[in-house]
Protein backbone atom coordinates (compact mmCIF):
# COMPACT_ATOMS: atom_id res chain seq x y z
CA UNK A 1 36.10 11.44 11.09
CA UNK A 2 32.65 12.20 12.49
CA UNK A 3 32.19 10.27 15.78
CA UNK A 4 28.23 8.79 15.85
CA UNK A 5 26.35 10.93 18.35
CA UNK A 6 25.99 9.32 22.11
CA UNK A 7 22.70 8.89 23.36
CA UNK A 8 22.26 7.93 26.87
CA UNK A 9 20.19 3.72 27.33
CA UNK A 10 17.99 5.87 29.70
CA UNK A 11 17.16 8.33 26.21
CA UNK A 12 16.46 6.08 24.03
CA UNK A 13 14.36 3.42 26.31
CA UNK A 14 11.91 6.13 27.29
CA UNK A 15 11.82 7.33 23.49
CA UNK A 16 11.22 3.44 22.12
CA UNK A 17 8.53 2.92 25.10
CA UNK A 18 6.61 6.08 24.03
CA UNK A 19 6.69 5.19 20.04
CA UNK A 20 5.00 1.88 21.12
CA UNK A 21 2.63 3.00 24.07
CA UNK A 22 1.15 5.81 21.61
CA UNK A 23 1.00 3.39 18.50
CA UNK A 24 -1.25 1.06 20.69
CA UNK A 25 -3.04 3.56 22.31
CA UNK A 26 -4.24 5.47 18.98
CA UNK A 27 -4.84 2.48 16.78
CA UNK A 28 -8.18 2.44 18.35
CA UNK A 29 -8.03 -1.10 18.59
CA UNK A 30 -8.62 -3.30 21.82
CA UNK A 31 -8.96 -6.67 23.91
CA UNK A 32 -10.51 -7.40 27.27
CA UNK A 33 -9.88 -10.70 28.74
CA UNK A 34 -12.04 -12.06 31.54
CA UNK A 35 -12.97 -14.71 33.57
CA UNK A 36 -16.48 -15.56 33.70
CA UNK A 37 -18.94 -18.40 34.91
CA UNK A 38 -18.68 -20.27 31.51
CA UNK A 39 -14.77 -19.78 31.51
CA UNK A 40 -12.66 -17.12 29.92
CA UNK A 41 -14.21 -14.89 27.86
CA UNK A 42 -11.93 -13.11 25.38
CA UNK A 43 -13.39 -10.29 23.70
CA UNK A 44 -11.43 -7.66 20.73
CA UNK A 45 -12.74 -5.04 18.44
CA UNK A 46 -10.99 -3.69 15.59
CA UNK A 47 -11.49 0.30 14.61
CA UNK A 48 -11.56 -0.20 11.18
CA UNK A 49 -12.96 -3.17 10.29
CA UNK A 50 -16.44 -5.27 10.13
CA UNK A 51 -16.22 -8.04 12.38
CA UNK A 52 -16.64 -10.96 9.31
CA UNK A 53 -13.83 -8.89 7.40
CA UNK A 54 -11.20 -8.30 10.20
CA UNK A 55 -7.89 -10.03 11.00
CA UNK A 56 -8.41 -12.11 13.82
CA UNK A 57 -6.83 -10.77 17.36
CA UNK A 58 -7.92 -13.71 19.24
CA UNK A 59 -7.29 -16.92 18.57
CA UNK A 60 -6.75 -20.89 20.38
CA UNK A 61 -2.55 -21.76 21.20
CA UNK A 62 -3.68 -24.65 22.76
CA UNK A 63 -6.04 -27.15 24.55
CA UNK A 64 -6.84 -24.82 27.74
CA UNK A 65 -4.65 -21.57 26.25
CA UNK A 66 -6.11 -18.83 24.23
CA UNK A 67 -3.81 -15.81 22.75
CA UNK A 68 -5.06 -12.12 22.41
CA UNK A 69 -2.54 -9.49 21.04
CA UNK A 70 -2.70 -5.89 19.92
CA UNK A 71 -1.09 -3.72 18.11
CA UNK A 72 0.47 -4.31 14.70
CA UNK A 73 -1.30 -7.36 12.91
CA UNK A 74 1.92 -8.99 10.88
CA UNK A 75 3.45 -8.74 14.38
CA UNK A 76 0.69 -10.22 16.34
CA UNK A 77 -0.08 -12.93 14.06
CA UNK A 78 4.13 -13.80 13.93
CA UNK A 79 3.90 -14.02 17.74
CA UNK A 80 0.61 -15.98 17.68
CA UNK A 81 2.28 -18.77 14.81
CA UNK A 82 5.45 -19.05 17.00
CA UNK A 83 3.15 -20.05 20.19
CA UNK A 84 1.50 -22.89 18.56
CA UNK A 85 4.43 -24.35 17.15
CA UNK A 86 6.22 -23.91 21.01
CA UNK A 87 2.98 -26.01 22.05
CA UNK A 88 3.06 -28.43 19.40
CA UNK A 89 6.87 -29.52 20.04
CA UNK A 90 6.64 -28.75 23.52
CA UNK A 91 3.70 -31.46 23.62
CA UNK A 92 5.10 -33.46 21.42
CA UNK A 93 8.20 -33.85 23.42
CA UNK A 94 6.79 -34.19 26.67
CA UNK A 95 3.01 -34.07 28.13
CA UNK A 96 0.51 -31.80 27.06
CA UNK A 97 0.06 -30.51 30.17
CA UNK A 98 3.28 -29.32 30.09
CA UNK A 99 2.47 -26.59 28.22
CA UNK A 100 1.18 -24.04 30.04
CA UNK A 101 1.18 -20.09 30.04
CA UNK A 102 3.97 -19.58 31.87
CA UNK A 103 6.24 -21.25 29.55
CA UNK A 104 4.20 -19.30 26.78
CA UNK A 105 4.26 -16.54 28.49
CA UNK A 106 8.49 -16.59 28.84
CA UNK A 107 9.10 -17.70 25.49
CA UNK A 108 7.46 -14.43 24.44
CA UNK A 109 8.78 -12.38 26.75
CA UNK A 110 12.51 -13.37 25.54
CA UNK A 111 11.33 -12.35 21.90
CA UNK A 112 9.87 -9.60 22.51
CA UNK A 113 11.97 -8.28 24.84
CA UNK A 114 15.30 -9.02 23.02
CA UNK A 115 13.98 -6.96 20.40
CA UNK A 116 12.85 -4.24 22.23
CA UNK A 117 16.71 -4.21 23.90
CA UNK A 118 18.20 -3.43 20.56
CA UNK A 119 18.49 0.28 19.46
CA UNK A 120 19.55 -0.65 16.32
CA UNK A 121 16.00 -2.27 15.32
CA UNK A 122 12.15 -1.02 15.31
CA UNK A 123 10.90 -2.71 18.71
CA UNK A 124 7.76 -4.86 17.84
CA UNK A 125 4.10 -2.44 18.64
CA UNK A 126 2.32 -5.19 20.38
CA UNK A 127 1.35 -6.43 23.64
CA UNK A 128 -0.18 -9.82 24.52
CA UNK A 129 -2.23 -11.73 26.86
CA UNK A 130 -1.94 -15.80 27.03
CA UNK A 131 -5.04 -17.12 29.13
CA UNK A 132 -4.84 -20.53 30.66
CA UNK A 133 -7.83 -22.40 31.65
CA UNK A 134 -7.22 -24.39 34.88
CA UNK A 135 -7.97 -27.56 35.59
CA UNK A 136 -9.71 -25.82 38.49
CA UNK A 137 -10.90 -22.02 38.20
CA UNK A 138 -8.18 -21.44 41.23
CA UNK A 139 -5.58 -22.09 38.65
CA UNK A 140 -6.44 -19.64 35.71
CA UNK A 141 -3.98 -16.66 34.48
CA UNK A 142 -3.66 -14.02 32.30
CA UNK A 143 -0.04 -13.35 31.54
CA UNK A 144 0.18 -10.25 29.83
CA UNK A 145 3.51 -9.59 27.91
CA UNK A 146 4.45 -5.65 27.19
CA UNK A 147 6.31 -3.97 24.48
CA UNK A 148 9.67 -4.00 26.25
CA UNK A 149 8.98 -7.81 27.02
CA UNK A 150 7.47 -7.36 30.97
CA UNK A 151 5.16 -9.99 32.26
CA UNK A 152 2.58 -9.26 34.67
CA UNK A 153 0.43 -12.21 35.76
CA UNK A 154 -3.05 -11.87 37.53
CA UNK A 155 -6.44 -12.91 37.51
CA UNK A 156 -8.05 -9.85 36.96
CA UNK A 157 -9.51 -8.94 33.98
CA UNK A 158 -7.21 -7.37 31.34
CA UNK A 159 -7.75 -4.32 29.51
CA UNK A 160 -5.23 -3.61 26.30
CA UNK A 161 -5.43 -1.73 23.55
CA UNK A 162 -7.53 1.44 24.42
CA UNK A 163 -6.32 4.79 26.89
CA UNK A 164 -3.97 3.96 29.76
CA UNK A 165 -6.35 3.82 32.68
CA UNK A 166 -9.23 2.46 31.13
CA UNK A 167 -10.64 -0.40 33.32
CA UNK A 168 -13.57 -2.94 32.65
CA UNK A 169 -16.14 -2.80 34.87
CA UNK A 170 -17.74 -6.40 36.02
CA UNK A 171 -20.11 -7.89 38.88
CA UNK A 172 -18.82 -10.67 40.89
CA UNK A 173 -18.89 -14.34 38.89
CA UNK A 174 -20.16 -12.46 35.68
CA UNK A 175 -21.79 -14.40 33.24
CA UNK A 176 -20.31 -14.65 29.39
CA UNK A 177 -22.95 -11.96 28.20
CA UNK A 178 -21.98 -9.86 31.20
CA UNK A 179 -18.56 -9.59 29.63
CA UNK A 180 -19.17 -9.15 26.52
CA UNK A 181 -21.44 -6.15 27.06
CA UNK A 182 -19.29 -4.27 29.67
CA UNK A 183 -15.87 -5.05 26.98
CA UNK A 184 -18.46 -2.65 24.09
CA UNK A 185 -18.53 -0.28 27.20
CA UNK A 186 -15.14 -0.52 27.92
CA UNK A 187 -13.99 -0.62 24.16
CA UNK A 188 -16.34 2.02 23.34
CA UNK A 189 -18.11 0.02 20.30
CA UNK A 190 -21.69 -1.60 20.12
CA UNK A 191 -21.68 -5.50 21.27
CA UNK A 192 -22.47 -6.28 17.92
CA UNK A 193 -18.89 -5.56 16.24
CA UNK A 194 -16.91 -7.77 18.77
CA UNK A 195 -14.84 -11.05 18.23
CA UNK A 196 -15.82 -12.81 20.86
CA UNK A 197 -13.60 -16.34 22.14
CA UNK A 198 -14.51 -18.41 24.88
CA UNK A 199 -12.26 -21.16 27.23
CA UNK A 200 -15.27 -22.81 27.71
CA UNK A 201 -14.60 -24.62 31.45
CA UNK A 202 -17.53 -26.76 30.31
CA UNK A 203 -16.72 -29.10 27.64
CA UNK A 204 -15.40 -32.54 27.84
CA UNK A 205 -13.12 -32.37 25.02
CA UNK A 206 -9.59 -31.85 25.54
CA UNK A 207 -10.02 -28.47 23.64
CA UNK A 208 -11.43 -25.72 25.07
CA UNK A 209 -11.32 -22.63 22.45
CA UNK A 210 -14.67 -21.75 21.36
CA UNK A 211 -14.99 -18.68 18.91
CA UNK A 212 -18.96 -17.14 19.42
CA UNK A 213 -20.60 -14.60 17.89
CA UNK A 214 -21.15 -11.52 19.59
CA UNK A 215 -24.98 -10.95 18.55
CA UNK A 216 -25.77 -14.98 19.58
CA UNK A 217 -24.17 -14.56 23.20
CA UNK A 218 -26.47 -11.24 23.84
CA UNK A 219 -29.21 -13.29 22.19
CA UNK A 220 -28.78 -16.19 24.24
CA UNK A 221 -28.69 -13.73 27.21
CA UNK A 222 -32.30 -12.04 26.83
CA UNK A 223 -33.81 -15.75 26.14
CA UNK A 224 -32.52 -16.78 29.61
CA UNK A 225 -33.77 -13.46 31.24
């Protein structure tokens, strides 16, 4: 009898990571999230795809949450279905304000990360970012969910997607516009082929998810200059 060969947890954790890191990294593809004077400005661009034609990689969860996910689309987009039914029950059964991105946030982290824990499956190639809009800009986050199902939460604008390292690069309080032109830099694409969301601090309705087009924001912009 031929005894299955032994690889060491340490092995095949490293060899799992890299598969997914370099998957992300060359799929071209990538999301900055930011906060900015209007809200939180969520901003993607696809490699291979017309703005009007691409799969969406942004997209409302709920009243003050927005979700933003690379890698893999069937994978993002089973991640991004899950959250907004957690919300809906989660709502349903309690308060709306009880659902918030940290519960988000662990709920994906225990999928993800289950996954990722089991050699005998393909881990999923994506990593996420759930923003939540505060009631006051002291309490917004970005929770940002990795391959093997980490969480890292912060205020600071995220960068995912694009070569390790790569860092957005903003003025204090920027403005909407502001983001969305130093995300092309960052993303290496002209302004004009972003998918561009907005938490939009400003409205009075209970939702906040505002998708914009890229071209009207920069427009917008220049009239106000």
């Amino acid at each position: 009898m031929t005894l299955p060969a032994y690889v060491p947890v340490s092995q095949w954790v490293a060899d799992r990571a890299s598969f997914v890191s370099d998957s992300l990294r060359d799929s071209g593809d990538g999301v900055v999230v930011a906060r900015c004077a209007e809200g939180i400005a969520l901003v993607a661009h696809h490699s291979e795809a017309d703005p009007p034609r691409a799969m969406r990689s942004i997209s409302e969860i709920h009243d003050r949450l927005a979700f933003a996910g690379v890698g893999v689309f069937h994978e993002t987009e089973d991640l991004r279905v899950a959250g907004i039914r957690f919300a809906d029950l989660r709502a349903y059964a309690y308060d709306r304000l009880d659902v918030t991105g940290r519960s988000l946030a662990s709920m994906y982290s225990r999928v993800i990360g289950t996954l990722f824990a089991r050699p005998d499956v393909k881990p999923y190639q994506v990593q996420v970012t759930v923003a939540e809009l505060g009631l006051v800009p002291s309490e917004d986050r970005f929770h940002t969910i990795s391959f093997d199902g980490s969480v890292r939460v912060s205020v600071d604008p995220v960068v995912m997607g694009v070569a390790p390292g790569r860092c957005v690069n903003l003025p204090d309080h920027p403005t909407l516009s502001q983001v969305v032109r130093a995300s092309a830099s960052t993303l290496d694409t002209d302004p004009a082929n972003l998918e561009v969301g907005l938490l939009d601090r400003h409205v009075s309705t209970r939702r906040h998810f505002r998708r914009l087009d890229a071209a009207d924001v920069l427009e917008t912009d220049g009239d106000e200059s």
